[in-house]
N, C-alpha and C. Protein backbone atom coordinates (compact mmCIF):
# COMPACT_ATOMS: atom_id res chain seq x y z
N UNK A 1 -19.77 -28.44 -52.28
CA UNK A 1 -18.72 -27.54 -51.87
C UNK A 1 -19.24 -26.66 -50.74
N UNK A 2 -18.88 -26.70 -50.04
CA UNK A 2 -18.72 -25.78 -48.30
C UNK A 2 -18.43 -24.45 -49.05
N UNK A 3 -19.78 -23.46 -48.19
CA UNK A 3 -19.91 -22.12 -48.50
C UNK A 3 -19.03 -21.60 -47.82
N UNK A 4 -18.41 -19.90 -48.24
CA UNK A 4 -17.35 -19.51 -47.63
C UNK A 4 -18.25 -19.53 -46.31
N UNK A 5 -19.17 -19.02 -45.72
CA UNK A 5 -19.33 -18.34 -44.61
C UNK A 5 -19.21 -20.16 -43.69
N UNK A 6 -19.18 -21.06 -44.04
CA UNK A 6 -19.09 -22.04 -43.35
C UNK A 6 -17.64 -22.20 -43.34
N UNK A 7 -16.89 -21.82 -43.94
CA UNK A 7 -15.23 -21.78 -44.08
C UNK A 7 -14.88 -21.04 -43.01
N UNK A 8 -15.58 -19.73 -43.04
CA UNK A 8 -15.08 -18.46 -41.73
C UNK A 8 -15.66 -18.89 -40.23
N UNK A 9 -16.77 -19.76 -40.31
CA UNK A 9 -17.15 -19.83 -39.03
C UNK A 9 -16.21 -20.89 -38.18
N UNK A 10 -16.02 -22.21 -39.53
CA UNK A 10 -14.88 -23.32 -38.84
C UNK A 10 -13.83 -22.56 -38.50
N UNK A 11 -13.15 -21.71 -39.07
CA UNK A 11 -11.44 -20.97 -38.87
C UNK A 11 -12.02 -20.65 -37.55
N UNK A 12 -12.77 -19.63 -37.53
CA UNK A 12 -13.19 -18.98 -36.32
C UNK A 12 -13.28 -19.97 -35.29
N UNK A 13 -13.89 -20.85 -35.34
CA UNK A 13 -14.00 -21.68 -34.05
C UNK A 13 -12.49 -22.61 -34.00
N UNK A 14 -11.86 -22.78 -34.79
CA UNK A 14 -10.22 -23.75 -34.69
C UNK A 14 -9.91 -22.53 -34.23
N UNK A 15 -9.36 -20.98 -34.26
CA UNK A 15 -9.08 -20.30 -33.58
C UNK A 15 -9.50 -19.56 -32.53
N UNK A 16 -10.38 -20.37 -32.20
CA UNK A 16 -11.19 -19.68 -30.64
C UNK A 16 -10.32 -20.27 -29.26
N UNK A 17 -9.95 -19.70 -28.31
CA UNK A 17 -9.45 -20.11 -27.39
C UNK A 17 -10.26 -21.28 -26.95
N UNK A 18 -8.83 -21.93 -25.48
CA UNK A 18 -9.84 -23.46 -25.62
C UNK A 18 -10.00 -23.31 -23.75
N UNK A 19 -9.93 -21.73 -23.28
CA UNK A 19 -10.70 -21.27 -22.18
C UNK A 19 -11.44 -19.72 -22.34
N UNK A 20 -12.04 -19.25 -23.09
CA UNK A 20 -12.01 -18.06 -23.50
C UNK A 20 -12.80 -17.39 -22.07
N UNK A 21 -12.85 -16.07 -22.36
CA UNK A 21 -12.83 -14.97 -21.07
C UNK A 21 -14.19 -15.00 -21.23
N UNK A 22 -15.25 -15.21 -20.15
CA UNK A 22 -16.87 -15.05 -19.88
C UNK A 22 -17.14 -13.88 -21.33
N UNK A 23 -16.32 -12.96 -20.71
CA UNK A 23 -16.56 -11.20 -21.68
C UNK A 23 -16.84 -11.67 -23.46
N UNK A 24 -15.79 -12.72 -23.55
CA UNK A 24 -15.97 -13.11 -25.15
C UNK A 24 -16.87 -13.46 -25.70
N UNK A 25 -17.48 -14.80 -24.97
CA UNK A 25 -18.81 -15.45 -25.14
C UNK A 25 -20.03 -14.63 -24.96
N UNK A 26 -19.80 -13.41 -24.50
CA UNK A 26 -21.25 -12.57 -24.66
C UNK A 26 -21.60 -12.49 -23.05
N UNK A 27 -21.33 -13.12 -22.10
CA UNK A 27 -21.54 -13.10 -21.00
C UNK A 27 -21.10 -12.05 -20.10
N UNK A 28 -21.89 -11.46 -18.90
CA UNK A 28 -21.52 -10.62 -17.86
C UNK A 28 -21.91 -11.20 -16.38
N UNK A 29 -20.90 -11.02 -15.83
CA UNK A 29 -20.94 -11.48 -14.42
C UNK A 29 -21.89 -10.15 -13.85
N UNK A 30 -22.25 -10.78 -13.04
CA UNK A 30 -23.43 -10.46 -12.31
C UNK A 30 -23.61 -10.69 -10.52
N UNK A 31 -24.03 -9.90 -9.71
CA UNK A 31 -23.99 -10.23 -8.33
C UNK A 31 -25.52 -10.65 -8.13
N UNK A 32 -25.83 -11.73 -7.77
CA UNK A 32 -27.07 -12.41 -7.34
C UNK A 32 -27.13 -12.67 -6.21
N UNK A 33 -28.28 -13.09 -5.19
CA UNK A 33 -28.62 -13.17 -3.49
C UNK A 33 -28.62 -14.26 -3.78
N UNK A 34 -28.35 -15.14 -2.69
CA UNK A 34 -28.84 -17.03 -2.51
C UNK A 34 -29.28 -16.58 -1.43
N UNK A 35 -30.92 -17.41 -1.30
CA UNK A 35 -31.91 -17.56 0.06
C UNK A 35 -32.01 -19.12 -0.05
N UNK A 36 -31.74 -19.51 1.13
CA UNK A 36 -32.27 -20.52 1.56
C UNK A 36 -33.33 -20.94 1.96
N UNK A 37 -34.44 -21.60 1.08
CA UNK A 37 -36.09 -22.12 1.83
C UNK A 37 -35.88 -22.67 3.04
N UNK A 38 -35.34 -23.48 3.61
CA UNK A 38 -34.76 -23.75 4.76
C UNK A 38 -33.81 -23.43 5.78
N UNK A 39 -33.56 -23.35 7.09
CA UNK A 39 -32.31 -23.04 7.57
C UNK A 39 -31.67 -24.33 7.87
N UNK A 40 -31.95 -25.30 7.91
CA UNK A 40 -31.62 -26.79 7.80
C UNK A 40 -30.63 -27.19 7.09
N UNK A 41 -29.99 -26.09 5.89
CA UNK A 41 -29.46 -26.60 4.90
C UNK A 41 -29.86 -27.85 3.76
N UNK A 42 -30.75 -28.06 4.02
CA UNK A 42 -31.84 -29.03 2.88
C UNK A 42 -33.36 -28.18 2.22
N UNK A 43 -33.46 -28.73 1.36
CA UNK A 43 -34.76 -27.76 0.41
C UNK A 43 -34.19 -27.14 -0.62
N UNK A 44 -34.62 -25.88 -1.19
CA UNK A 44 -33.99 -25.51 -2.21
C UNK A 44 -33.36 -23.96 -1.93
N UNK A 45 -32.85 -24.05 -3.17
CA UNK A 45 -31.52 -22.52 -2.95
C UNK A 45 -32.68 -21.22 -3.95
N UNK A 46 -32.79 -20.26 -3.66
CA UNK A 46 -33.50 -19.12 -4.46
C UNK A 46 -32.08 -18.05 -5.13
N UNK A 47 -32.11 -17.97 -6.03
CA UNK A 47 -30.89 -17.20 -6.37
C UNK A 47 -31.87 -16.18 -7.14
N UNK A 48 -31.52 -14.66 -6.57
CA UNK A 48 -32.04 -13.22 -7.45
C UNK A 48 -30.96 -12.40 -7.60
N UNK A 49 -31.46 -11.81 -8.87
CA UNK A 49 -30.23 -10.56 -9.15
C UNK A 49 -30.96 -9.50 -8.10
N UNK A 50 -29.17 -8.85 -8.33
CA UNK A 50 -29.51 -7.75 -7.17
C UNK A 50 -30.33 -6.54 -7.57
N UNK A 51 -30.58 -6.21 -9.30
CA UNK A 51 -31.29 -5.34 -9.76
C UNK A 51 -32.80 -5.61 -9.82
N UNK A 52 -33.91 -5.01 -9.17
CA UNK A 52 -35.32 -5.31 -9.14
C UNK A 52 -35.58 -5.40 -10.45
N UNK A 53 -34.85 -4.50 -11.36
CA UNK A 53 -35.70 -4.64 -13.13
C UNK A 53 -35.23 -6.32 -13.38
N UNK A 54 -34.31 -6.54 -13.14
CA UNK A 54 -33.78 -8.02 -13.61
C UNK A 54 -34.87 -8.65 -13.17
N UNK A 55 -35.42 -8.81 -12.18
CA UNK A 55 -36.42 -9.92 -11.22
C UNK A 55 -37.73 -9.39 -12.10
N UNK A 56 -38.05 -8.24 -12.05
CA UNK A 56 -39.53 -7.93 -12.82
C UNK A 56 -39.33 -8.80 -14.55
N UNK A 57 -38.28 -8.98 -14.70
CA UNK A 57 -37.80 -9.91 -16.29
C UNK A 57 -38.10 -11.28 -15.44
N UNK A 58 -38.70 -11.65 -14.71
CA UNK A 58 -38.37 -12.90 -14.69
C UNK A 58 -37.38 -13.82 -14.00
N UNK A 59 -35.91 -13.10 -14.03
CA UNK A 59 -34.74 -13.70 -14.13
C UNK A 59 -34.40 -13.87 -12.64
N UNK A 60 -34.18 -15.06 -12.58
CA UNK A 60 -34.25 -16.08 -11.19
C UNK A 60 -34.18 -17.39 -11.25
N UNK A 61 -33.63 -18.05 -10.41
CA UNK A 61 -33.51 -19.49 -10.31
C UNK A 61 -33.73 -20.11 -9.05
N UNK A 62 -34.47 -21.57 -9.32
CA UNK A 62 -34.77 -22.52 -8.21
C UNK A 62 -34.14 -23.31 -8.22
N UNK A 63 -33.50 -24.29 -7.35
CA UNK A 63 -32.64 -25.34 -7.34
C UNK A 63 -32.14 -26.09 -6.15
N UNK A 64 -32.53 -27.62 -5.96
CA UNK A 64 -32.41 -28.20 -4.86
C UNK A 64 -30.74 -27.81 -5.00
N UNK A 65 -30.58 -27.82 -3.58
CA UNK A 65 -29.25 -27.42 -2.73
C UNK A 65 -28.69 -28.30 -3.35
N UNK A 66 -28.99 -29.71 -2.83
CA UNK A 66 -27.26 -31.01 -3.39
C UNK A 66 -27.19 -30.73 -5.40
N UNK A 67 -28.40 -30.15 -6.00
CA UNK A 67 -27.50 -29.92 -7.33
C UNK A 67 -26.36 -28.42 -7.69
N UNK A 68 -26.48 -27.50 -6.56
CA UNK A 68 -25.30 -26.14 -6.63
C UNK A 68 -24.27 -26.60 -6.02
N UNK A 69 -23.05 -26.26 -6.39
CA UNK A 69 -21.41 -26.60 -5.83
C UNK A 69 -20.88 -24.93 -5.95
N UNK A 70 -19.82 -25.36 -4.72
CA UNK A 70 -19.46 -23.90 -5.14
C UNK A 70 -18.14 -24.07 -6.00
N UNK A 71 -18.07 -23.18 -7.34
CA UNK A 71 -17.29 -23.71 -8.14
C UNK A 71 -15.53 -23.72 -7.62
N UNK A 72 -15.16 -23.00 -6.68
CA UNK A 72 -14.25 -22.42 -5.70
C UNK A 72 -13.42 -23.84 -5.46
N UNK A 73 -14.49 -24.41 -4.85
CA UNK A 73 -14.46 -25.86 -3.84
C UNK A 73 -14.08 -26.70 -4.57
N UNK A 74 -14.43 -26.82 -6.07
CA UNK A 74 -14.66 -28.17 -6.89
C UNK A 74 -13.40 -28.12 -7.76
N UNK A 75 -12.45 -26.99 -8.18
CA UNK A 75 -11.13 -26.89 -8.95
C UNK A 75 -10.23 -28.04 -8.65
């Protein structure tokens, strides 16, 4: 027999929206820099938050150019 708390989490998720708002999922938008290693437009993309404490965490990303889309473009 299925514990309640496995009862509340299924309801919960059959009633979770089926686009929910960034805000719901725990997420915050954020303004980040893109540098280009190249001016060529080939090599990779550097993405930093705009807060220095964020970057002293670590928090940053590398990524060859042909794997970022802009999500704008792709709808």
């Amino acid at each position: 027999m299925a514990s309640k708390n496995t009862r509340d989490t299924s309801e919960r998720w059959q009633e979770a929206p089926r686009d929910p708002e960034p805000s719901d999922l725990g997420y915050e938008l954020d303004d980040w820099e893109v540098i280009r290693a190249r001016k060529d437009d080939r090599g990779h993309l550097m993405f930093l938050p705009e807060e220095e404490d964020m970057l002293r965490e670590e928090a940053f990303i590398v990524a060859d150019a042909c794997s970022v889309c802009d999500v704008v473009e792709r709808i």
